[in-house]
N, C-alpha and C. Protein backbone atom coordinates (compact mmCIF):
# COMPACT_ATOMS: atom_id res chain seq x y z
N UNK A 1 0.24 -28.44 -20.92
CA UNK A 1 -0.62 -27.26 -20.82
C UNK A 1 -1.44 -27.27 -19.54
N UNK A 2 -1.74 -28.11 -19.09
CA UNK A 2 -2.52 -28.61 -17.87
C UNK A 2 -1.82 -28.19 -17.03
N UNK A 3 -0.49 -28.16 -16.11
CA UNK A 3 0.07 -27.21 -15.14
C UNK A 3 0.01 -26.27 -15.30
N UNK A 4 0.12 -25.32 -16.75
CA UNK A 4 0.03 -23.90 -16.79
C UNK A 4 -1.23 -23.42 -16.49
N UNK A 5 -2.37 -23.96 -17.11
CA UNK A 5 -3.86 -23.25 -16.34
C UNK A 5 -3.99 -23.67 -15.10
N UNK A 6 -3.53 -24.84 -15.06
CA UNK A 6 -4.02 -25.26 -13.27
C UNK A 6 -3.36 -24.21 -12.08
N UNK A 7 -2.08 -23.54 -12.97
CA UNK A 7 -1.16 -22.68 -11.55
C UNK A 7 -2.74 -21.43 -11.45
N UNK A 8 -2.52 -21.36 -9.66
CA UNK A 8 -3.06 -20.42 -9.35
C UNK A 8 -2.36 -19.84 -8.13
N UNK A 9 -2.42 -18.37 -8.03
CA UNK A 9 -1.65 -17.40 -7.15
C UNK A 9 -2.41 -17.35 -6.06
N UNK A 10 -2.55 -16.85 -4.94
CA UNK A 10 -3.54 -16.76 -3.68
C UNK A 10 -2.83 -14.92 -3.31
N UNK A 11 -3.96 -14.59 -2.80
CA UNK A 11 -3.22 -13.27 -2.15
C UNK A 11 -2.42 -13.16 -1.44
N UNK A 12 -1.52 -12.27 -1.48
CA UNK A 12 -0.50 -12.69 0.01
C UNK A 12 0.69 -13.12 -0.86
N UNK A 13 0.77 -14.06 -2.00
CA UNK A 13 1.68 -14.56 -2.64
C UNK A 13 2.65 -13.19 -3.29
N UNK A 14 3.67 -14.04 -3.48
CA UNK A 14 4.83 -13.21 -4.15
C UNK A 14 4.42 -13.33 -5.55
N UNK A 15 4.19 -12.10 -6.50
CA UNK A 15 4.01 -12.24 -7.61
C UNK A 15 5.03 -12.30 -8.54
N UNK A 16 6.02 -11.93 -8.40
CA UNK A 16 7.83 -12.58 -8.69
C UNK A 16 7.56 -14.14 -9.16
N UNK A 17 7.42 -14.44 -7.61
CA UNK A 17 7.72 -16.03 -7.77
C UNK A 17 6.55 -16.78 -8.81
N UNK A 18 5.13 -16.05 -8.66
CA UNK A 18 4.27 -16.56 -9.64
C UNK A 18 4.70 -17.06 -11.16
N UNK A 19 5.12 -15.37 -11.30
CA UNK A 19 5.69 -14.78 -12.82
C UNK A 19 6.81 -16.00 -13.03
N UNK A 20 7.30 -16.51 -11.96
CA UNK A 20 8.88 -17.11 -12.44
C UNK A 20 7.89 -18.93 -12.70
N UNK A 21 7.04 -19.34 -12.10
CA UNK A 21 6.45 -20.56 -12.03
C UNK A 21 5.69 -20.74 -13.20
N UNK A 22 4.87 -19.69 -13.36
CA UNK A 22 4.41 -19.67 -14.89
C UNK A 22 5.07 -19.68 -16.33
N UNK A 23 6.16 -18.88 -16.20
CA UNK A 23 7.07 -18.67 -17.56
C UNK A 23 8.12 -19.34 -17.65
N UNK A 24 8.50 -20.30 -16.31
CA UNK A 24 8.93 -21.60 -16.86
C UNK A 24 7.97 -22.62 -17.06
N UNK A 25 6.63 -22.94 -16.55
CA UNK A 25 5.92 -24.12 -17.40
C UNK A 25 5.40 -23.49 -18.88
N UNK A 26 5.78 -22.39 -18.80
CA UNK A 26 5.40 -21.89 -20.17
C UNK A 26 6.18 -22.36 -21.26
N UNK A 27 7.93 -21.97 -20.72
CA UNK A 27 8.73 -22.43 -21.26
C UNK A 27 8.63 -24.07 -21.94
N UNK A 28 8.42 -24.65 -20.36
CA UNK A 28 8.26 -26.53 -20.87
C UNK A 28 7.02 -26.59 -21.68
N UNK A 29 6.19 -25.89 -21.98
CA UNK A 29 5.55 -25.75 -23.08
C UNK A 29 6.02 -25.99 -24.42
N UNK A 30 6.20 -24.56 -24.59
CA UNK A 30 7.02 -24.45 -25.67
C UNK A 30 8.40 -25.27 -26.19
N UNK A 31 9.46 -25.83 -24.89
CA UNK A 31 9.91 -27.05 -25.31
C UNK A 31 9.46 -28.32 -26.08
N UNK A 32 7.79 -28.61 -25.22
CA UNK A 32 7.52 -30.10 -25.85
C UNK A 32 6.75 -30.21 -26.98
N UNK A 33 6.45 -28.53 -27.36
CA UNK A 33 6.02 -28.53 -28.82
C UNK A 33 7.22 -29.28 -29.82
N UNK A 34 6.05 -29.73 -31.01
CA UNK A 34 7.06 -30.37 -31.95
C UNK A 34 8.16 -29.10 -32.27
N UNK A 35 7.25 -27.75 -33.33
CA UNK A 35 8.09 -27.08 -34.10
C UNK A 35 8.59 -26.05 -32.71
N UNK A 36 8.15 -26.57 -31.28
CA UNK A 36 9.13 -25.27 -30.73
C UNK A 36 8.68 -23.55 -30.77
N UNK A 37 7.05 -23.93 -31.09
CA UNK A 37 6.72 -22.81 -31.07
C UNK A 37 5.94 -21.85 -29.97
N UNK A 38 5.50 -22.65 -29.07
CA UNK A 38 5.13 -22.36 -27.51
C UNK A 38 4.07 -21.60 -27.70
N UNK A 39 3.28 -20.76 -27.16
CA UNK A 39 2.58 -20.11 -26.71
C UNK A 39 2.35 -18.72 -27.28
N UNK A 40 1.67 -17.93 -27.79
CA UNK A 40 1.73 -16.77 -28.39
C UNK A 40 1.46 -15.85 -27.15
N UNK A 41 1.65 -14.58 -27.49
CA UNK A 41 1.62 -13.51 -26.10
C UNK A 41 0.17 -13.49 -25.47
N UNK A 42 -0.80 -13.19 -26.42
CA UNK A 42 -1.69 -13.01 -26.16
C UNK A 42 -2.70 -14.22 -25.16
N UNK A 43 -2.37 -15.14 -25.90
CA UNK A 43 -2.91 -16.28 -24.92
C UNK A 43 -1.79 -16.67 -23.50
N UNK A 44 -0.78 -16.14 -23.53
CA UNK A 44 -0.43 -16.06 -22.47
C UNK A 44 -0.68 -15.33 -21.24
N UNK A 45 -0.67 -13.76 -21.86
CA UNK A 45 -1.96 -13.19 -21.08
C UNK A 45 -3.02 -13.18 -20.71
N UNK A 46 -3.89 -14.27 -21.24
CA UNK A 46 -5.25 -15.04 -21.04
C UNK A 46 -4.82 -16.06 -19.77
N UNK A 47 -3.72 -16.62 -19.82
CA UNK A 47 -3.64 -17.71 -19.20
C UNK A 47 -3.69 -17.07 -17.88
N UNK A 48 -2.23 -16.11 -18.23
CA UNK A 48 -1.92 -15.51 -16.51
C UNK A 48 -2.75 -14.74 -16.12
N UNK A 49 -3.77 -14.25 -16.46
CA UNK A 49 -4.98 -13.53 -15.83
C UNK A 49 -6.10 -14.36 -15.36
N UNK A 50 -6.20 -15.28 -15.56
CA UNK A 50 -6.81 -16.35 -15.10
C UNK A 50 -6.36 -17.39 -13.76
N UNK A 51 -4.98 -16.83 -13.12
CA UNK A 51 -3.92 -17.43 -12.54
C UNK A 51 -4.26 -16.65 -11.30
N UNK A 52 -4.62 -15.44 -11.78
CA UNK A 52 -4.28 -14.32 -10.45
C UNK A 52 -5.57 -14.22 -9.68
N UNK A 53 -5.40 -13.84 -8.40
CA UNK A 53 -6.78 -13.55 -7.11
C UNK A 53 -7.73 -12.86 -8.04
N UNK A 54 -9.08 -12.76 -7.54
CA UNK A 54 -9.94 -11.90 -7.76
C UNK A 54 -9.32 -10.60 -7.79
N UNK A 55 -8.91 -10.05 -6.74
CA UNK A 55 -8.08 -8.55 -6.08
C UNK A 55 -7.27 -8.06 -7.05
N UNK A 56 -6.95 -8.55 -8.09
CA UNK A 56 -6.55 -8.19 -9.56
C UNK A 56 -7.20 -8.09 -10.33
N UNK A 57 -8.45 -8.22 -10.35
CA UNK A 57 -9.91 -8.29 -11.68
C UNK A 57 -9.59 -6.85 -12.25
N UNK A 58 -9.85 -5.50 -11.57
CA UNK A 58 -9.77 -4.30 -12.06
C UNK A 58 -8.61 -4.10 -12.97
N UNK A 59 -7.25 -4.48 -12.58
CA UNK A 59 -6.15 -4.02 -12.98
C UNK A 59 -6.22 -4.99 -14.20
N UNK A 60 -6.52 -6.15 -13.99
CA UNK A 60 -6.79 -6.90 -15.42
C UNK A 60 -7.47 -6.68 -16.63
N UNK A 61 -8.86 -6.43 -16.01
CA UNK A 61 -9.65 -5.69 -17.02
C UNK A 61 -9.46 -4.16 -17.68
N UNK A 62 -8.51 -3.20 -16.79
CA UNK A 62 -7.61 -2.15 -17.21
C UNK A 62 -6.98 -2.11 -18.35
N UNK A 63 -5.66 -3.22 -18.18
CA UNK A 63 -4.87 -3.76 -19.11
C UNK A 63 -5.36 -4.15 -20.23
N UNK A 64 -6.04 -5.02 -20.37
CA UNK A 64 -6.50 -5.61 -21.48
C UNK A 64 -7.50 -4.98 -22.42
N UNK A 65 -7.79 -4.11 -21.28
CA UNK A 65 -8.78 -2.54 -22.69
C UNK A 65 -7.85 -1.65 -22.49
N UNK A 66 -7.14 -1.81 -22.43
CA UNK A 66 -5.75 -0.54 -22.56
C UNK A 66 -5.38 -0.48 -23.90
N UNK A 67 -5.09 -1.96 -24.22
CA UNK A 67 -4.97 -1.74 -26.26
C UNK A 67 -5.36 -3.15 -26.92
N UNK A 68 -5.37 -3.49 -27.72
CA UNK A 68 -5.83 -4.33 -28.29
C UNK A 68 -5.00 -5.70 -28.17
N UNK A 69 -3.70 -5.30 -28.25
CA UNK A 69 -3.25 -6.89 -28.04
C UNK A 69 -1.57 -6.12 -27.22
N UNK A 70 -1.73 -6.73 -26.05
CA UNK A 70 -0.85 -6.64 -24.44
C UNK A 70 -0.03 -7.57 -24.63
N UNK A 71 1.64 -6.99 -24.84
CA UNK A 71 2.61 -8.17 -24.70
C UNK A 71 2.09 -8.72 -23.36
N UNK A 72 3.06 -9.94 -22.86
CA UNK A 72 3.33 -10.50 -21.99
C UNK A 72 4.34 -9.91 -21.26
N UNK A 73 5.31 -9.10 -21.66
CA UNK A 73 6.13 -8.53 -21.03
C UNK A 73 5.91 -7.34 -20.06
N UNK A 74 4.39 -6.52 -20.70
CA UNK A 74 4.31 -5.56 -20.40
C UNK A 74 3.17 -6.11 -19.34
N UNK A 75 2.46 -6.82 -19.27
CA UNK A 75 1.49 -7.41 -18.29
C UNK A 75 2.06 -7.87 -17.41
N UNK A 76 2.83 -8.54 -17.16
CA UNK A 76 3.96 -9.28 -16.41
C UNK A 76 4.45 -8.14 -15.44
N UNK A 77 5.29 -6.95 -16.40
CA UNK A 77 5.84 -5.75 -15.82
C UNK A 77 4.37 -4.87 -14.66
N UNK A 78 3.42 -4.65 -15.56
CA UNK A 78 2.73 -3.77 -14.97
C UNK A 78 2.37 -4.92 -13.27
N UNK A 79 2.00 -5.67 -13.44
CA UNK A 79 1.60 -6.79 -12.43
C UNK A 79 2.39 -6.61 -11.32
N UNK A 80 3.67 -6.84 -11.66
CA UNK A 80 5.14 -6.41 -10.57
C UNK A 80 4.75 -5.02 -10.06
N UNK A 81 4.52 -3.81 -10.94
CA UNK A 81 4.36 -2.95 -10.16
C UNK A 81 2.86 -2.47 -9.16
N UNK A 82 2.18 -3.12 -9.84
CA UNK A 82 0.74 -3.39 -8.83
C UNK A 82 1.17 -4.21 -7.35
N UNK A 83 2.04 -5.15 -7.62
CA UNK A 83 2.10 -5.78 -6.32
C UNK A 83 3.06 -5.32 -5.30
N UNK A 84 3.81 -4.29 -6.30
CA UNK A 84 4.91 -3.73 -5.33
C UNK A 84 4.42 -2.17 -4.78
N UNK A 85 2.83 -2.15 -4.98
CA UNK A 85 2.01 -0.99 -4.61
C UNK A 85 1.91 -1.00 -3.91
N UNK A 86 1.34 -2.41 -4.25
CA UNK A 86 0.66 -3.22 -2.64
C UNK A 86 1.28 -3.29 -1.11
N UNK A 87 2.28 -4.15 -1.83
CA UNK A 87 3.07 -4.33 -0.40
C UNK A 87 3.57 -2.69 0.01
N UNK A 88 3.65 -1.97 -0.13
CA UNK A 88 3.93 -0.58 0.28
C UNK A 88 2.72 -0.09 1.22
N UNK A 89 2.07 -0.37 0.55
CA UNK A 89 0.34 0.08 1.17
C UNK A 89 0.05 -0.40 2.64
N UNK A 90 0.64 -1.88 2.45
CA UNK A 90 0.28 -2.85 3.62
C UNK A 90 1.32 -2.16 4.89
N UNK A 91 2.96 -1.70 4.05
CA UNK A 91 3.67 -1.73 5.25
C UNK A 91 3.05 -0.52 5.95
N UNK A 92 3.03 0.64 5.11
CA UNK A 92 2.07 1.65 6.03
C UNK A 92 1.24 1.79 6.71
N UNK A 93 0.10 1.01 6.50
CA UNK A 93 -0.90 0.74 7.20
C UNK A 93 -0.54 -0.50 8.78
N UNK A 94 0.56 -0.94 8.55
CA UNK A 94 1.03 -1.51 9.80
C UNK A 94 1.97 -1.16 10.78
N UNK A 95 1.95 0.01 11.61
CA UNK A 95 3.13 0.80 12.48
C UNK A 95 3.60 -0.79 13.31
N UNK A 96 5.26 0.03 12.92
CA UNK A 96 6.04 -0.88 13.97
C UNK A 96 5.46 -0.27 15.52
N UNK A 97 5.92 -1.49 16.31
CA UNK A 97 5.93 -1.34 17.83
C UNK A 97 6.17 -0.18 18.13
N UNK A 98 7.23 0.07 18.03
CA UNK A 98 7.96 1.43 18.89
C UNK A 98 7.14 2.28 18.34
N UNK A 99 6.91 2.83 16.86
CA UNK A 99 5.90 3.86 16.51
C UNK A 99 4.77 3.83 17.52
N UNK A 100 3.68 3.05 17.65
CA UNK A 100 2.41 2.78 18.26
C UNK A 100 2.97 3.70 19.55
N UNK A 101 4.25 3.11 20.60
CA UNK A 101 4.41 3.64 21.46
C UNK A 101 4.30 5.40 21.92
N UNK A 102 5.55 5.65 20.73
CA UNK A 102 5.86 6.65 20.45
C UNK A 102 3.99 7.76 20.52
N UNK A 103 3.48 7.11 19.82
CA UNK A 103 1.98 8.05 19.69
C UNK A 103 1.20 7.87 20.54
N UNK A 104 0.91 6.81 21.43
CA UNK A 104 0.60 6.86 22.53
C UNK A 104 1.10 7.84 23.72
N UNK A 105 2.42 7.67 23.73
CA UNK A 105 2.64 8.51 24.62
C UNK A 105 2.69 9.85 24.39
N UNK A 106 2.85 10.28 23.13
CA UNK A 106 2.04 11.71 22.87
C UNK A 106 0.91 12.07 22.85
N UNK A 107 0.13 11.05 22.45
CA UNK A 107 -1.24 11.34 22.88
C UNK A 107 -2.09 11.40 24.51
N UNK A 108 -1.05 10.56 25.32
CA UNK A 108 -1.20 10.73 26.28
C UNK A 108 -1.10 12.41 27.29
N UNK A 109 0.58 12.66 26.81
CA UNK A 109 0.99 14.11 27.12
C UNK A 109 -0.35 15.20 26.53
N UNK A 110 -0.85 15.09 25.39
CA UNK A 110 -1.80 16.20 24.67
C UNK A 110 -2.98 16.12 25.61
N UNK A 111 -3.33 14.87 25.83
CA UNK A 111 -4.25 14.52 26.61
C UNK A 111 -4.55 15.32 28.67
N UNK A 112 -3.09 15.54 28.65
CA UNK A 112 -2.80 15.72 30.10
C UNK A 112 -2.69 16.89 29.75
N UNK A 113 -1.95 17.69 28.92
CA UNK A 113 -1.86 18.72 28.93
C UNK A 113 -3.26 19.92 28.70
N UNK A 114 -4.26 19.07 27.88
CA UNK A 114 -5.66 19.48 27.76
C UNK A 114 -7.06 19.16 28.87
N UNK A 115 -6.64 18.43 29.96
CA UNK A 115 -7.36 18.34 30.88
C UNK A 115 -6.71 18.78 32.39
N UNK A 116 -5.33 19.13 32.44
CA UNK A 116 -4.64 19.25 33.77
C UNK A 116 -5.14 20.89 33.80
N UNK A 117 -5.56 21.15 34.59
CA UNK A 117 -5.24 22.88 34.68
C UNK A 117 -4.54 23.70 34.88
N UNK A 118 -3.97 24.46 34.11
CA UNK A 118 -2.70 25.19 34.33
C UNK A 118 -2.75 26.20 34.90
N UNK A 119 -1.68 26.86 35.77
CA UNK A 119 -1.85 27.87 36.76
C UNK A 119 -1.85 28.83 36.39
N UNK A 120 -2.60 29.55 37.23
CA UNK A 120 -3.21 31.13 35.90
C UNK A 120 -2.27 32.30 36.36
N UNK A 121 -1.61 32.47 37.52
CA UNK A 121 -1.25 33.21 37.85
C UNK A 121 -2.21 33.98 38.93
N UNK A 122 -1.71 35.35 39.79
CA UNK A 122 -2.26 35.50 40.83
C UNK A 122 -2.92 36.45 40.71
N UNK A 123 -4.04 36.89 40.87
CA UNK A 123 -5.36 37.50 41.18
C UNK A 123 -6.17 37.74 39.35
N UNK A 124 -6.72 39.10 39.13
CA UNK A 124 -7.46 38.90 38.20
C UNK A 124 -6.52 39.50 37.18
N UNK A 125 -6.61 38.34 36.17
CA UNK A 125 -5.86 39.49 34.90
C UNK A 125 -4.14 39.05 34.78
N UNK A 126 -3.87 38.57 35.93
CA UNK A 126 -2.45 38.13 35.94
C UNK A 126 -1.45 39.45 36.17
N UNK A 127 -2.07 40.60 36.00
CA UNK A 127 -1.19 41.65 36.71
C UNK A 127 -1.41 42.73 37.91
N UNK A 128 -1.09 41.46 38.86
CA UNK A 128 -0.73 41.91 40.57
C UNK A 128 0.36 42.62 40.25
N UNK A 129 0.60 43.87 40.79
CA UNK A 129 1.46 44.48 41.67
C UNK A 129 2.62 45.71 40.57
N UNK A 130 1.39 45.30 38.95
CA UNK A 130 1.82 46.26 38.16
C UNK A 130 0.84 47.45 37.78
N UNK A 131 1.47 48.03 37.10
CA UNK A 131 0.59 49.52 37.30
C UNK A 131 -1.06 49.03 36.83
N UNK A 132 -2.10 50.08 36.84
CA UNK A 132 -3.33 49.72 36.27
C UNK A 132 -2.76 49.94 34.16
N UNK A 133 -4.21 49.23 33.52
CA UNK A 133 -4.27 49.06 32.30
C UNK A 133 -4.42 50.58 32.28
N UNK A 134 -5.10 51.34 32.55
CA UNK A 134 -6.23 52.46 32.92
C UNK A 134 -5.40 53.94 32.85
N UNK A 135 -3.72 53.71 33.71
CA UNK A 135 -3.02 54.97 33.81
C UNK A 135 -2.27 54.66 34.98
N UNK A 136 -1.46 55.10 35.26
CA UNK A 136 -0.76 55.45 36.30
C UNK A 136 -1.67 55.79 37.71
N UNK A 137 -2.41 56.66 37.25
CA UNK A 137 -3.27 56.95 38.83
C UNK A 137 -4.35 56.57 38.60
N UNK A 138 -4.40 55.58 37.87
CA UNK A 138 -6.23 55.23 37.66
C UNK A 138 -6.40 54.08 39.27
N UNK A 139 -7.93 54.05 39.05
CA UNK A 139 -7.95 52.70 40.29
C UNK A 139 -7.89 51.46 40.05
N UNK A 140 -7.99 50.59 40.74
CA UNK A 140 -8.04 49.55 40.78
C UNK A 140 -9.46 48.51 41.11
């Protein structure tokens, strides 16, 4: 029983591999019982919540007032999909190289294009050498 509380996860960790480290010393648990009866769900979910980072406290305390008594299967499951939130979250928030580029150099162009001055055309109004707004024989 002493490896199973002692496992602890760190952030950053694969929670797969956690899930797989725990529910086999769980297993050798339940092997070196006499009658073979291992671990009940509930205290298993005690155990493995006790295993995981702080950065899981919310989703823990979620779960466990979610209903009164939380397989292990379904804690286990929901956990996988918290961490596979995660890592989604992280990849977004980290642009590959070429992206960064890519927006730089558009931001550069927006940049040039909003401070270069563009040519207005020739005299006032931009229409040299067409009739007046005014009429045909109006002045100028």
């Amino acid at each position: 029983m002493q490896p199973l509380w002692a496992l602890r996860m760190s952030d950053g960790d694969d929670m797969a591999e956690h899930l797989n480290q725990f529910r086999e010393l769980a297993n050798q648990v339940q092997g070196l019982s006499g009658e073979g009866k291992g671990i009940d769900d509930s205290e298993l979910v005690t155990i493995l919540s006790s295993s995981l980072p702080s950065t899981f406290a919310p989703l823990v305390m979620a779960l466990q007032s979610w209903s009164e008594e939380i397989t292990f299967d379904v804690f286990a499951g929901r956990l996988l999909q918290e961490s596979a939130r995660r890592q989604v979250g992280q990849v977004k928030h980290q642009p590959e190289s070429g992206t960064r580029v890519q927006q730089t150099a558009l931001s550069a162009r927006q940049f040039d294009r909003n401070t270069t001055p563009q040519p207005r055309g020739i005299g006032r109004g931009n229409h040299r050498g067409r009739p007046s707004p005014r009429g045909i024989g109006g002045s100028r």
